[in-house]
C-alpha atoms as a PDB file:
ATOM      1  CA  UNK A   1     -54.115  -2.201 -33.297  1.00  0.00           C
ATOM      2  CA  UNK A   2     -55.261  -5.816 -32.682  1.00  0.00           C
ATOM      3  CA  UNK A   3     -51.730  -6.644 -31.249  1.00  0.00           C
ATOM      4  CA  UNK A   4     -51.514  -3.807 -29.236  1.00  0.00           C
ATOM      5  CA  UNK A   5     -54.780  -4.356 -27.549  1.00  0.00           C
ATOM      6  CA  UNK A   6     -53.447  -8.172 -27.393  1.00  0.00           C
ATOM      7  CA  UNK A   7     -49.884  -7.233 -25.682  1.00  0.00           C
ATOM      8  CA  UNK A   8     -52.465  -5.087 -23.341  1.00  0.00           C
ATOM      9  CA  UNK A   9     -54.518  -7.820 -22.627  1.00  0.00           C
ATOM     10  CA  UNK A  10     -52.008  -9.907 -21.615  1.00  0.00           C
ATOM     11  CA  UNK A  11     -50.598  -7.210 -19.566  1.00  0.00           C
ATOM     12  CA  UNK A  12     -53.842  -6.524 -17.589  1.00  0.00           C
ATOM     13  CA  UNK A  13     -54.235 -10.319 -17.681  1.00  0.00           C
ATOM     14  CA  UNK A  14     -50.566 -10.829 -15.765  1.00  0.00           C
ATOM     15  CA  UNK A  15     -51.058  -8.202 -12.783  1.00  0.00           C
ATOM     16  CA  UNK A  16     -54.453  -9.659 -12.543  1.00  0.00           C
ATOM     17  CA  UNK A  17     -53.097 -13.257 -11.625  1.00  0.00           C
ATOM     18  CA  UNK A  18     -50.292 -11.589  -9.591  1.00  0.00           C
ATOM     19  CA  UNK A  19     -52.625  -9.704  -7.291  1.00  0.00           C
ATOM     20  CA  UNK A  20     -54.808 -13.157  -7.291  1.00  0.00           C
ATOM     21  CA  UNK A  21     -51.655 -15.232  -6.044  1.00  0.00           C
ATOM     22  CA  UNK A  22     -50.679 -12.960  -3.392  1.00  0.00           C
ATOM     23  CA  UNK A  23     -54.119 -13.225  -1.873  1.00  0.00           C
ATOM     24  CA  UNK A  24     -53.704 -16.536  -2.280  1.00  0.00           C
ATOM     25  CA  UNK A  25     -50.138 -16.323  -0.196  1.00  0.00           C
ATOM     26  CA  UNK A  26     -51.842 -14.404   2.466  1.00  0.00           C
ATOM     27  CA  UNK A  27     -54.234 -16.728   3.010  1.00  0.00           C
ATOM     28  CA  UNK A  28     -51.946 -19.792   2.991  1.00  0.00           C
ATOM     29  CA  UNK A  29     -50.086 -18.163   5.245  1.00  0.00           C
ATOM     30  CA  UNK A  30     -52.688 -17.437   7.717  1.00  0.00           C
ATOM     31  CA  UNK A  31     -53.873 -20.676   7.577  1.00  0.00           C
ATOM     32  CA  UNK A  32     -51.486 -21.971   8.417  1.00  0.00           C
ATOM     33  CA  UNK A  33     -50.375 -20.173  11.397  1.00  0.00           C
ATOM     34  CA  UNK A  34     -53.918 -20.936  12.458  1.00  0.00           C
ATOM     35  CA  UNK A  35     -52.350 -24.987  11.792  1.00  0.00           C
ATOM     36  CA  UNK A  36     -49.472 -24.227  13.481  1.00  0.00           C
ATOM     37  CA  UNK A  37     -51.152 -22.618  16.648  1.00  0.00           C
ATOM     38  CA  UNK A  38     -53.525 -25.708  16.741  1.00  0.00           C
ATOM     39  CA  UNK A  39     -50.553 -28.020  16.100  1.00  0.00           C
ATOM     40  CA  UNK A  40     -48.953 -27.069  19.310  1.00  0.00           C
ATOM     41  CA  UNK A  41     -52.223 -27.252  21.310  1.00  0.00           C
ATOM     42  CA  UNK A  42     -53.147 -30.603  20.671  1.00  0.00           C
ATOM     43  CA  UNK A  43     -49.044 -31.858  21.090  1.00  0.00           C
ATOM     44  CA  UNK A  44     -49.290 -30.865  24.356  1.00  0.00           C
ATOM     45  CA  UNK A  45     -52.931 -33.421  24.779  1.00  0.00           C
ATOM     46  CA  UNK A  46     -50.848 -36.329  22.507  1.00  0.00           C
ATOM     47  CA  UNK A  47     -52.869 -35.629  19.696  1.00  0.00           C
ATOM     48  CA  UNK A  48     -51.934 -35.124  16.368  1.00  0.00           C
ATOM     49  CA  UNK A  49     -53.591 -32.555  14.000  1.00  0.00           C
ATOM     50  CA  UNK A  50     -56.088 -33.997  11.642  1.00  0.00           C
ATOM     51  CA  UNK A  51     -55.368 -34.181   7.778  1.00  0.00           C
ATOM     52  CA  UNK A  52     -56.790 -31.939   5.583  1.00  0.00           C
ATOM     53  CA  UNK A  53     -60.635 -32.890   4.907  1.00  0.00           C
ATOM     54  CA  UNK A  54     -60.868 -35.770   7.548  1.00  0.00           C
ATOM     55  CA  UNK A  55     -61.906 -32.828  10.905  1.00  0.00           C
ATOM     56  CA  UNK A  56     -65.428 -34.145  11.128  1.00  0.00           C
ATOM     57  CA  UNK A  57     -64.128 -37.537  11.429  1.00  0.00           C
ATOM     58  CA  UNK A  58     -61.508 -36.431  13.573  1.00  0.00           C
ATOM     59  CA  UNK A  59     -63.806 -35.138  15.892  1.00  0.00           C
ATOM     60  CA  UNK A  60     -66.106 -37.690  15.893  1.00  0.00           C
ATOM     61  CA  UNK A  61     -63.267 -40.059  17.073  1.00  0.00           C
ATOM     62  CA  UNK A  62     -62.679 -37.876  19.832  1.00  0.00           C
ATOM     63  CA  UNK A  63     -66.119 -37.564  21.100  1.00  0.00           C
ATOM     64  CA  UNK A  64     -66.226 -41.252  20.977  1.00  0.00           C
ATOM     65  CA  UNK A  65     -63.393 -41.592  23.474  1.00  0.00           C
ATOM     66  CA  UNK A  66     -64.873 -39.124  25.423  1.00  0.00           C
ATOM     67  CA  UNK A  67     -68.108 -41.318  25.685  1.00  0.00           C
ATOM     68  CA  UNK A  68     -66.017 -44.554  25.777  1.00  0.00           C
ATOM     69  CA  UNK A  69     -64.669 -42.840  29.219  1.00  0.00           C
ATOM     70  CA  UNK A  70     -67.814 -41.356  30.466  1.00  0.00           C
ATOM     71  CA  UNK A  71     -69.449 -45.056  29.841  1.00  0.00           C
ATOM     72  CA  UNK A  72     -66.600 -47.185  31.358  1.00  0.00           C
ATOM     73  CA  UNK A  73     -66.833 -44.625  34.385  1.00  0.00           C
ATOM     74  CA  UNK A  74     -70.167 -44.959  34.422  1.00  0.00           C
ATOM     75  CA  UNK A  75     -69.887 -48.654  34.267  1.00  0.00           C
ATOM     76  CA  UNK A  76     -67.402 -48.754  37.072  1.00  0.00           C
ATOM     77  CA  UNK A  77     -70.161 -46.747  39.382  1.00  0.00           C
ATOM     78  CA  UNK A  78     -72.751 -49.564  38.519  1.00  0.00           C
ATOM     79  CA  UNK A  79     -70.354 -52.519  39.549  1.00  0.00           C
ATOM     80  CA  UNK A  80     -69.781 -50.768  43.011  1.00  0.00           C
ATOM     81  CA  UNK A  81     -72.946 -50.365  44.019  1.00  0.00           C
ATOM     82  CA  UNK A  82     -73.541 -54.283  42.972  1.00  0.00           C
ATOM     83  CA  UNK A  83     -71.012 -54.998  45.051  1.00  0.00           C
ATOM     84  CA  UNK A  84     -72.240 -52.911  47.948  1.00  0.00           C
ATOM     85  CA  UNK A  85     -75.733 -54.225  47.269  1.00  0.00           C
ATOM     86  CA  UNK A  86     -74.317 -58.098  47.048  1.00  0.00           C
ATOM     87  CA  UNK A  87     -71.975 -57.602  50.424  1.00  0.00           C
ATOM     88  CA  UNK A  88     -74.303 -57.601  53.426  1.00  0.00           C
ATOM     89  CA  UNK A  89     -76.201 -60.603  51.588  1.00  0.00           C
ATOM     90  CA  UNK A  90     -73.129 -62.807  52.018  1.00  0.00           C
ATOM     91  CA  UNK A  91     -72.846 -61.759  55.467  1.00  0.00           C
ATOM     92  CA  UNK A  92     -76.428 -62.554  56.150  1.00  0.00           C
ATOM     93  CA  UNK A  93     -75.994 -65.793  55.116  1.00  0.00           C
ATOM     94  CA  UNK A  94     -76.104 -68.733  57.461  1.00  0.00           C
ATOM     95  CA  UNK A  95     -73.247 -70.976  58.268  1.00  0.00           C
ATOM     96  CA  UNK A  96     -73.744 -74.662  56.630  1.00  0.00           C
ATOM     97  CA  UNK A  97     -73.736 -76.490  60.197  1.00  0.00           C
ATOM     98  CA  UNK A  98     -77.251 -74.913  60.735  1.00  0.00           C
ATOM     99  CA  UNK A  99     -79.374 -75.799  58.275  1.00  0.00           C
ATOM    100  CA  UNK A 100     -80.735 -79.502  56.843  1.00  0.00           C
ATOM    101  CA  UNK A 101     -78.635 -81.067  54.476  1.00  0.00           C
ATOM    102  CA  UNK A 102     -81.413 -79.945  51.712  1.00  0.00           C
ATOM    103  CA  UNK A 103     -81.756 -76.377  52.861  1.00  0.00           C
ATOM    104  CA  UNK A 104     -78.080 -76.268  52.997  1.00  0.00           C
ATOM    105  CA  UNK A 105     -77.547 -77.661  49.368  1.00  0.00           C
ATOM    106  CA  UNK A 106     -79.782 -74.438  48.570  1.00  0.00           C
ATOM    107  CA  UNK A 107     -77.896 -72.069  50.597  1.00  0.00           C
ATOM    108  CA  UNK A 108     -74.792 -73.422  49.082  1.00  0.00           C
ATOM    109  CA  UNK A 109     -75.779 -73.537  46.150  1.00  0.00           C
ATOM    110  CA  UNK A 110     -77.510 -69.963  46.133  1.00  0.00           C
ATOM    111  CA  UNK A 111     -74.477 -68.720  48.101  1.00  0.00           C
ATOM    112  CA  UNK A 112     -71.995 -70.064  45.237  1.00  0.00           C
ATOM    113  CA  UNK A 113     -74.281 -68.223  42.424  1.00  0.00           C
ATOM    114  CA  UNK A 114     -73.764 -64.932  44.368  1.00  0.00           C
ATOM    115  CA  UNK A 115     -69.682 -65.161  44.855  1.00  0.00           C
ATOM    116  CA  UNK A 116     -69.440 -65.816  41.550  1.00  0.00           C
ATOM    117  CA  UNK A 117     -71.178 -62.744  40.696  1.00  0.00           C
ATOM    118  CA  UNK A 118     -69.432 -61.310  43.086  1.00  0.00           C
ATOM    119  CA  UNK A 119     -66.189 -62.256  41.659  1.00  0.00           C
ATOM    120  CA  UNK A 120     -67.041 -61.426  37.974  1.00  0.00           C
ATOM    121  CA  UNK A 121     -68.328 -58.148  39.158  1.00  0.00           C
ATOM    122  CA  UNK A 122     -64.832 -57.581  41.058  1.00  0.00           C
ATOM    123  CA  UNK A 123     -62.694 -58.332  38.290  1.00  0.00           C
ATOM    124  CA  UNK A 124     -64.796 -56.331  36.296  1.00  0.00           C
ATOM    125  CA  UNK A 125     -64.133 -53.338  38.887  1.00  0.00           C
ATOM    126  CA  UNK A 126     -60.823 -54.145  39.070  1.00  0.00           C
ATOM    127  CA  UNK A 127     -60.208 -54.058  34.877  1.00  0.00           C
ATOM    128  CA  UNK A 128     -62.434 -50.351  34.712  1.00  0.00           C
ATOM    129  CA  UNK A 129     -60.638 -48.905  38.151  1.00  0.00           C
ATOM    130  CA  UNK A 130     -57.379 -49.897  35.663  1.00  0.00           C
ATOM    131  CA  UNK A 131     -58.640 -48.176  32.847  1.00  0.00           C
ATOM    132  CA  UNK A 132     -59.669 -45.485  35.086  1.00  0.00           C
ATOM    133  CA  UNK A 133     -56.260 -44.998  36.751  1.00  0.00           C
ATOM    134  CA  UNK A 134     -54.495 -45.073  32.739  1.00  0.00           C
ATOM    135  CA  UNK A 135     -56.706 -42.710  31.942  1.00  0.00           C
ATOM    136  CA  UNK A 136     -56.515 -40.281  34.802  1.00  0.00           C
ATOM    137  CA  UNK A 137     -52.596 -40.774  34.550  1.00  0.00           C
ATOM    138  CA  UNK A 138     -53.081 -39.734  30.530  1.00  0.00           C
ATOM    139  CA  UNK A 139     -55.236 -36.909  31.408  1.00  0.00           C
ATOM    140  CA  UNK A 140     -52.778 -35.505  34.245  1.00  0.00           C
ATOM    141  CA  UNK A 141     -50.260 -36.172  31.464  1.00  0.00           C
ATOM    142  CA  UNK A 142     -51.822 -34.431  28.818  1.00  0.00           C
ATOM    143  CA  UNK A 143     -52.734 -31.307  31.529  1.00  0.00           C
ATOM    144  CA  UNK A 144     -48.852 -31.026  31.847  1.00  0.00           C
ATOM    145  CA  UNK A 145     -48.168 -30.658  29.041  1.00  0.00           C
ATOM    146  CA  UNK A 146     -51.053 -28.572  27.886  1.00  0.00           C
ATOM    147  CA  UNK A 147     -49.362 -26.162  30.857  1.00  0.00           C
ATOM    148  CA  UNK A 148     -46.100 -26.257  29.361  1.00  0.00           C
ATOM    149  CA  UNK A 149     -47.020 -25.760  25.875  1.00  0.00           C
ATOM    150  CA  UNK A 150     -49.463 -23.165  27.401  1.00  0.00           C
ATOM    151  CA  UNK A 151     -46.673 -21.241  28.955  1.00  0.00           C
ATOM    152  CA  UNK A 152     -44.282 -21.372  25.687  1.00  0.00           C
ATOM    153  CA  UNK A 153     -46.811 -20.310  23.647  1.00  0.00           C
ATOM    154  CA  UNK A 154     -48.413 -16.785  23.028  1.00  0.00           C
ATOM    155  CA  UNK A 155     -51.590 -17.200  25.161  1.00  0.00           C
ATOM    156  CA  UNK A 156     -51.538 -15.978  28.347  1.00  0.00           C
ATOM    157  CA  UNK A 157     -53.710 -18.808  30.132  1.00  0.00           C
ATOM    158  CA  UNK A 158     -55.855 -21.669  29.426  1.00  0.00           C
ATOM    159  CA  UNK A 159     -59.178 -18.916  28.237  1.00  0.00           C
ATOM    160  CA  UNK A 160     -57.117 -17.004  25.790  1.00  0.00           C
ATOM    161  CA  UNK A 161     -56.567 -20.230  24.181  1.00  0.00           C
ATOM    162  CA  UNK A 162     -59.629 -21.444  23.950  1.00  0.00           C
ATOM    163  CA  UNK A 163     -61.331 -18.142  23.093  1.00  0.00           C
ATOM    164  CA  UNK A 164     -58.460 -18.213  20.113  1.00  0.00           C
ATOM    165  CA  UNK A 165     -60.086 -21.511  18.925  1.00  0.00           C
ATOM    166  CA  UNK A 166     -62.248 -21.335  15.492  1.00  0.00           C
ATOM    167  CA  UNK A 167     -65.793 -21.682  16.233  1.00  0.00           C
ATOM    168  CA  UNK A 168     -67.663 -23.486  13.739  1.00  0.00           C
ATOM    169  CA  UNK A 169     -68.665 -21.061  11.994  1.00  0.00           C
ATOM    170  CA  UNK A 170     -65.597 -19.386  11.456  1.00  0.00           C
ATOM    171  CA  UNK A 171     -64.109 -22.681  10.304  1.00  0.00           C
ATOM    172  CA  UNK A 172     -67.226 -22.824   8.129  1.00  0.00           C
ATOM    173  CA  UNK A 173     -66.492 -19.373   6.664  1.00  0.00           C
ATOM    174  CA  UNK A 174     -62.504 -20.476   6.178  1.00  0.00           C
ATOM    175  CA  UNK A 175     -63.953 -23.595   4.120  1.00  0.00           C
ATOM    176  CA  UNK A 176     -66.023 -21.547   1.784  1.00  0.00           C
ATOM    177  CA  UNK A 177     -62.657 -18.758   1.662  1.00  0.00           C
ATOM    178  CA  UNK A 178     -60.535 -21.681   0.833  1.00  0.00           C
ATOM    179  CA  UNK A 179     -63.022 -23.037  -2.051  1.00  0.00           C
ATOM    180  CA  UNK A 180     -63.617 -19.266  -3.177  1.00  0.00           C
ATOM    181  CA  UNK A 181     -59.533 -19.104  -3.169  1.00  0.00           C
ATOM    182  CA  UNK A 182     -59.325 -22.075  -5.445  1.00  0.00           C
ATOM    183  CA  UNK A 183     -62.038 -21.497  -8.082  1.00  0.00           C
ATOM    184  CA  UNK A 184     -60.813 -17.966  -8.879  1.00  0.00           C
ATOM    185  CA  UNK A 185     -56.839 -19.964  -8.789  1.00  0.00           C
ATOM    186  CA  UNK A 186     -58.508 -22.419 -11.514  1.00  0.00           C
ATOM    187  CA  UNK A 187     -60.238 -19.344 -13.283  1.00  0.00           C
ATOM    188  CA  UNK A 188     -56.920 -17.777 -13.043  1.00  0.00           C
ATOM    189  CA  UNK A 189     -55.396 -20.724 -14.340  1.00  0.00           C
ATOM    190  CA  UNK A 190     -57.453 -21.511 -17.320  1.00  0.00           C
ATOM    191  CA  UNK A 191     -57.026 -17.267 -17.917  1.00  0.00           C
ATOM    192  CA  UNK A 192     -53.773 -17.825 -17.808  1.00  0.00           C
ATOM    193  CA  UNK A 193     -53.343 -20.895 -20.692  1.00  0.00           C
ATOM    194  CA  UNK A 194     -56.035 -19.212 -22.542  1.00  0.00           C
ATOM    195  CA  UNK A 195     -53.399 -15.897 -22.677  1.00  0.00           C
ATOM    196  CA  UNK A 196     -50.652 -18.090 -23.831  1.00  0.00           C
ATOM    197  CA  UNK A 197     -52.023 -20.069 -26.595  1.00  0.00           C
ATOM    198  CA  UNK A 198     -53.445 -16.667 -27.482  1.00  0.00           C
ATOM    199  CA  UNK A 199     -49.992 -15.123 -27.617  1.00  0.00           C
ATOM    200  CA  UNK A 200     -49.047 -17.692 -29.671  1.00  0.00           C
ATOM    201  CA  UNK A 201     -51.407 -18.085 -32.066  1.00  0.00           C
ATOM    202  CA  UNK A 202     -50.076 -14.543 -32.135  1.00  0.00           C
ATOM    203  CA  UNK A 203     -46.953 -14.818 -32.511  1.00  0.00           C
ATOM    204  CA  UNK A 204     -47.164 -17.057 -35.126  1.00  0.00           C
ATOM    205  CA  UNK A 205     -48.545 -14.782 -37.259  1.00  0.00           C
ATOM    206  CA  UNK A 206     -45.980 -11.940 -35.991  1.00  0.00           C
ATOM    207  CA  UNK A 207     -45.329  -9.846 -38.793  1.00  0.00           C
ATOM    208  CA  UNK A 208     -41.939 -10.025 -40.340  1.00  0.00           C
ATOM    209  CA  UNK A 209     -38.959  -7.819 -38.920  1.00  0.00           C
ATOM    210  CA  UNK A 210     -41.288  -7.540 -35.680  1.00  0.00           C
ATOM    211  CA  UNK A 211     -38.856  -8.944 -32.932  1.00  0.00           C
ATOM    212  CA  UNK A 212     -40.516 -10.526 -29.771  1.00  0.00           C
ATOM    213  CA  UNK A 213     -38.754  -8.183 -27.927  1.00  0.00           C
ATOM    214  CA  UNK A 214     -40.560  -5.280 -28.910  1.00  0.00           C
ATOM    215  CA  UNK A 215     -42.349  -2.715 -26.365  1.00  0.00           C
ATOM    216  CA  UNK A 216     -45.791  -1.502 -26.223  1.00  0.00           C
ATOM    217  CA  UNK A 217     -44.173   2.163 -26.743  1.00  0.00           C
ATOM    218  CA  UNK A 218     -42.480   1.132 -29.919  1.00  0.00           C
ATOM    219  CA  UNK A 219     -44.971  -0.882 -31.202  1.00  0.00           C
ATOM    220  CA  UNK A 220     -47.293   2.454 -30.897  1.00  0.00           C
ATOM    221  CA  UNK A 221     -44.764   4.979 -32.104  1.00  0.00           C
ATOM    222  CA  UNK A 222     -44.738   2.695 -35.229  1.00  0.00           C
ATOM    223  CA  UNK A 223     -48.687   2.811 -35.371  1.00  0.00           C
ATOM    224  CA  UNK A 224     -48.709   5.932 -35.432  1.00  0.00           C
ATOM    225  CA  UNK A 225     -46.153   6.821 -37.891  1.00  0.00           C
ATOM    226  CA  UNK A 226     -48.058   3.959 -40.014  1.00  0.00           C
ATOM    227  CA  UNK A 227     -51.083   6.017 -39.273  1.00  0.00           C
ATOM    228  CA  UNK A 228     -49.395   9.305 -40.275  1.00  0.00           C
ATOM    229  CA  UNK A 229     -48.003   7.830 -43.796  1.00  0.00           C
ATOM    230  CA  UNK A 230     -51.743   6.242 -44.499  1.00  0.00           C
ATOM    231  CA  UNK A 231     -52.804   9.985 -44.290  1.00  0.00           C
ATOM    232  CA  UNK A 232     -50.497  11.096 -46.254  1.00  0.00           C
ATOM    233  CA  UNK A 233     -50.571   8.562 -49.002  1.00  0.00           C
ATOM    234  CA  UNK A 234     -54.867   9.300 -48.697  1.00  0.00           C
ATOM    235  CA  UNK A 235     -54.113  13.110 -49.615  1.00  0.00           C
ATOM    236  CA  UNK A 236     -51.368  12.278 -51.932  1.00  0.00           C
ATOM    237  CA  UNK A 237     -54.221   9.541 -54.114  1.00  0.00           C
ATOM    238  CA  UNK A 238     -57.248  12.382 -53.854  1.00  0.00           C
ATOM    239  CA  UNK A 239     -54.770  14.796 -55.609  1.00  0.00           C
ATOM    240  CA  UNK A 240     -53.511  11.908 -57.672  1.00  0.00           C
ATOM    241  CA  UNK A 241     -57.648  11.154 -58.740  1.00  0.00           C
ATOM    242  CA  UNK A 242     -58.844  14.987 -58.706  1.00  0.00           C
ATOM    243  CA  UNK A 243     -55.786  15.188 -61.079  1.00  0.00           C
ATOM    244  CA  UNK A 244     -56.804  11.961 -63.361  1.00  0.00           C
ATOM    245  CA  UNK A 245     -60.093  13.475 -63.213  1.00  0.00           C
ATOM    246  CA  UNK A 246     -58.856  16.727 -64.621  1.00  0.00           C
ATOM    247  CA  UNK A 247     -57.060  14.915 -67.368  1.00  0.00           C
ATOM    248  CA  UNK A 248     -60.300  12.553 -67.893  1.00  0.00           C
ATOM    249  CA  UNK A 249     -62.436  16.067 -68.471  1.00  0.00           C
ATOM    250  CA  UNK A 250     -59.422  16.933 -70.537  1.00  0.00           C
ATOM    251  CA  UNK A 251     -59.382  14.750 -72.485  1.00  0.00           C
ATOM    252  CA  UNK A 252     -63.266  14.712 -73.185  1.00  0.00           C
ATOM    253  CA  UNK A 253     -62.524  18.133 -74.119  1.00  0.00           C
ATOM    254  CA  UNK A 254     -60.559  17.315 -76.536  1.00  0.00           C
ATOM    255  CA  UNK A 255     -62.205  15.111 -78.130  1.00  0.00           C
ATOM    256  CA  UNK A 256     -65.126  17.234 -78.611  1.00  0.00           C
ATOM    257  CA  UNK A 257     -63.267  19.723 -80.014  1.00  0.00           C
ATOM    258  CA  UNK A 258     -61.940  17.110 -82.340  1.00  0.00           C
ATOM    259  CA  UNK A 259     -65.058  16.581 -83.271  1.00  0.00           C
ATOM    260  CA  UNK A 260     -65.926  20.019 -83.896  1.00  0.00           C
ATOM    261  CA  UNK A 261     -62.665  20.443 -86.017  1.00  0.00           C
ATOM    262  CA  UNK A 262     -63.734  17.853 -88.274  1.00  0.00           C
ATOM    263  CA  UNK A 263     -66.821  18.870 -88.876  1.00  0.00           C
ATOM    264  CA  UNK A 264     -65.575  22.120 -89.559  1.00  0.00           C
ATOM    265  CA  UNK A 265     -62.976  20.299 -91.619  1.00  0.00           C
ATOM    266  CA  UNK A 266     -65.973  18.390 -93.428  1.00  0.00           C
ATOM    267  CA  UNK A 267     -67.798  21.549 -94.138  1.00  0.00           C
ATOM    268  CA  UNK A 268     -64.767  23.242 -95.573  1.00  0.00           C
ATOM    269  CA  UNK A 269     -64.312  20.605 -97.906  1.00  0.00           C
ATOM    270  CA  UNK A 270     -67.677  20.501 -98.821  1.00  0.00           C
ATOM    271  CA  UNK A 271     -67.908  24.182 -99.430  1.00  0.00           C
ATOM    272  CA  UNK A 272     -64.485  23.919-101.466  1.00  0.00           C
ATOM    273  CA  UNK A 273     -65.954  21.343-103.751  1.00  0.00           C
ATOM    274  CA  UNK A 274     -68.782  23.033-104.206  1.00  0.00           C
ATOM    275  CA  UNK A 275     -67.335  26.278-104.704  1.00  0.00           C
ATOM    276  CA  UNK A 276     -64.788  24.323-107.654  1.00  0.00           C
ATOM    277  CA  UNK A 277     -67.850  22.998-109.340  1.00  0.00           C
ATOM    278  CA  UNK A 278     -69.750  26.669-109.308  1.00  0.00           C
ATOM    279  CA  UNK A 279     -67.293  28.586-109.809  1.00  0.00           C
ATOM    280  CA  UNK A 280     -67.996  31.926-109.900  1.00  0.00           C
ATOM    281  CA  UNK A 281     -70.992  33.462-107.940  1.00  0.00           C
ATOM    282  CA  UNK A 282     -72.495  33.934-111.460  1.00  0.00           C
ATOM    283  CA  UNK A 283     -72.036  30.689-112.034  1.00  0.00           C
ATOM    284  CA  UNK A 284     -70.334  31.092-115.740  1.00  0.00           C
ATOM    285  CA  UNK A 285     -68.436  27.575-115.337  1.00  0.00           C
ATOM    286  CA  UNK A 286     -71.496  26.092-113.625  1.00  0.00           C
ATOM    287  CA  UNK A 287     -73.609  27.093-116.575  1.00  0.00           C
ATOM    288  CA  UNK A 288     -70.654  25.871-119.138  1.00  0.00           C
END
């Protein structure tokens, strides 16, 4: 009985583990269409899908190339006003044939601190209008290709794709999915080298002429004609006792009556000798 609720076990045990690893498929698998899908979105902006565990920094990087732009943009806005600002100042200024040789060091001197702002503030504009143009021609780029990839791809326009995107909650509820996924794979796992040392430990102490290729089915037929021959063999010794008992009371039977014969025995001898020394029942030889 133990190793046929063992062989069970491990039976129940197996198509346990197989129904665990084809969940386990059919998750993979969806995840990593969902990859896949993702993959080809971000090709089409030259970017390359993050590795597993690193998306939070991933995105992080991103943002801070979106605020990187936004800034130098922003940056670029401030130098053109300057430079707006700093123009009708040079115009206003004098020429150096008016003024006193003192004023005009002043002027000069004044006018000089303001071109060179002027030029630091257009090379400035000139390195962020750069920048700008690189990263307009990257973003028309990118919007290409998006549209190409867009068009090859199962979504029918630029919505359906983004409404296809994983929120963060649903990515969220994938994470915890994936970590339920792997704790019941370990479980399974440790369930599953748990079974085989137990089968082994079990079949080290397989009885002998029990091959390892024996079924369930014959292993029970044999139980149960082991079961039937107990029963019989039980019947067989509580005839075999109620018969030793018989002979027991038998034989205490016997030896009572034994007993009884000999004292019968006894008092026949006794009454024998007696009956030689009297005699008669007058008692003629007694008397002589």
């Amino acid at each position: 009985e133990r190793q046929l609720r063992l062989l069970s076990q491990r039976h129940e045990l197996q198509g346990q583990i197989a129904a665990h690893n084809q969940q386990i498929i059919q998750y993979q698998q969806q995840i990593e269409q969902r990859q896949q899908q993702l993959l080809t979105a971000l090709t089409g902006y030259a970017l390359t899908l993050p590795q597993e565990d690193e998306e939070e920094s991933w995105l992080a990087t991103r943002q801070q190339e979106a605020q990187s732009w936004q800034h130098r943009q922003n940056e670029l806005t401030a130098l053109q006003n300057r430079i707006h600002q700093l123009t009708p100042i040079l115009e206003t200024l004098p020429q150096s044939d008016e003024l006193p040789h003192c004023e005009e060091t002043v002027v000069l001197e004044n006018w000089r601190q303001v071109h060179e702002q002027c030029l630091a503030l257009h090379s400035q504009q000139q390195t962020l209008q750069q920048q700008d143009v690189l990263a307009a021609q990257s973003l028309q780029k990118a919007q290409a290709q998006f549209d190409t990839a867009l068009q090859a791809s199962v979504f029918d326009d630029q919505q359906a794709f983004l409404a296809a995107l994983m929120d963060e909650q649903t990515l969220t509820q994938l994470e915890q999915l994936k970590q339920n996924l792997e704790n019941q794979r370990r479980q399974a796992q440790t369930l599953v080298t748990q079974t085989a040392e137990t089968l082994a430990q079990h079949q080290q102490h397989r009885p002998d002429g029990l091959a390892l290729t024996v079924t369930v089915e014959q292993i029970q037929q044999e139980l149960a004609q082991t079961h039937q021959k107990l029963r019989e063999n039980t019947t067989s010794q509580g005839e075999i006792r109620q018969q030793l008992k018989q002979n027991a009371d038998n034989r205490q039977q016997q030896q009572t009556l034994m007993q009884q014969i000999a004292q019968m025995t006894q008092q026949v001898e006794d009454w024998g000798y007696l009956n030689s020394l009297i005699g008669s029942k007058e008692g003629d030889k007694f008397r002589k």
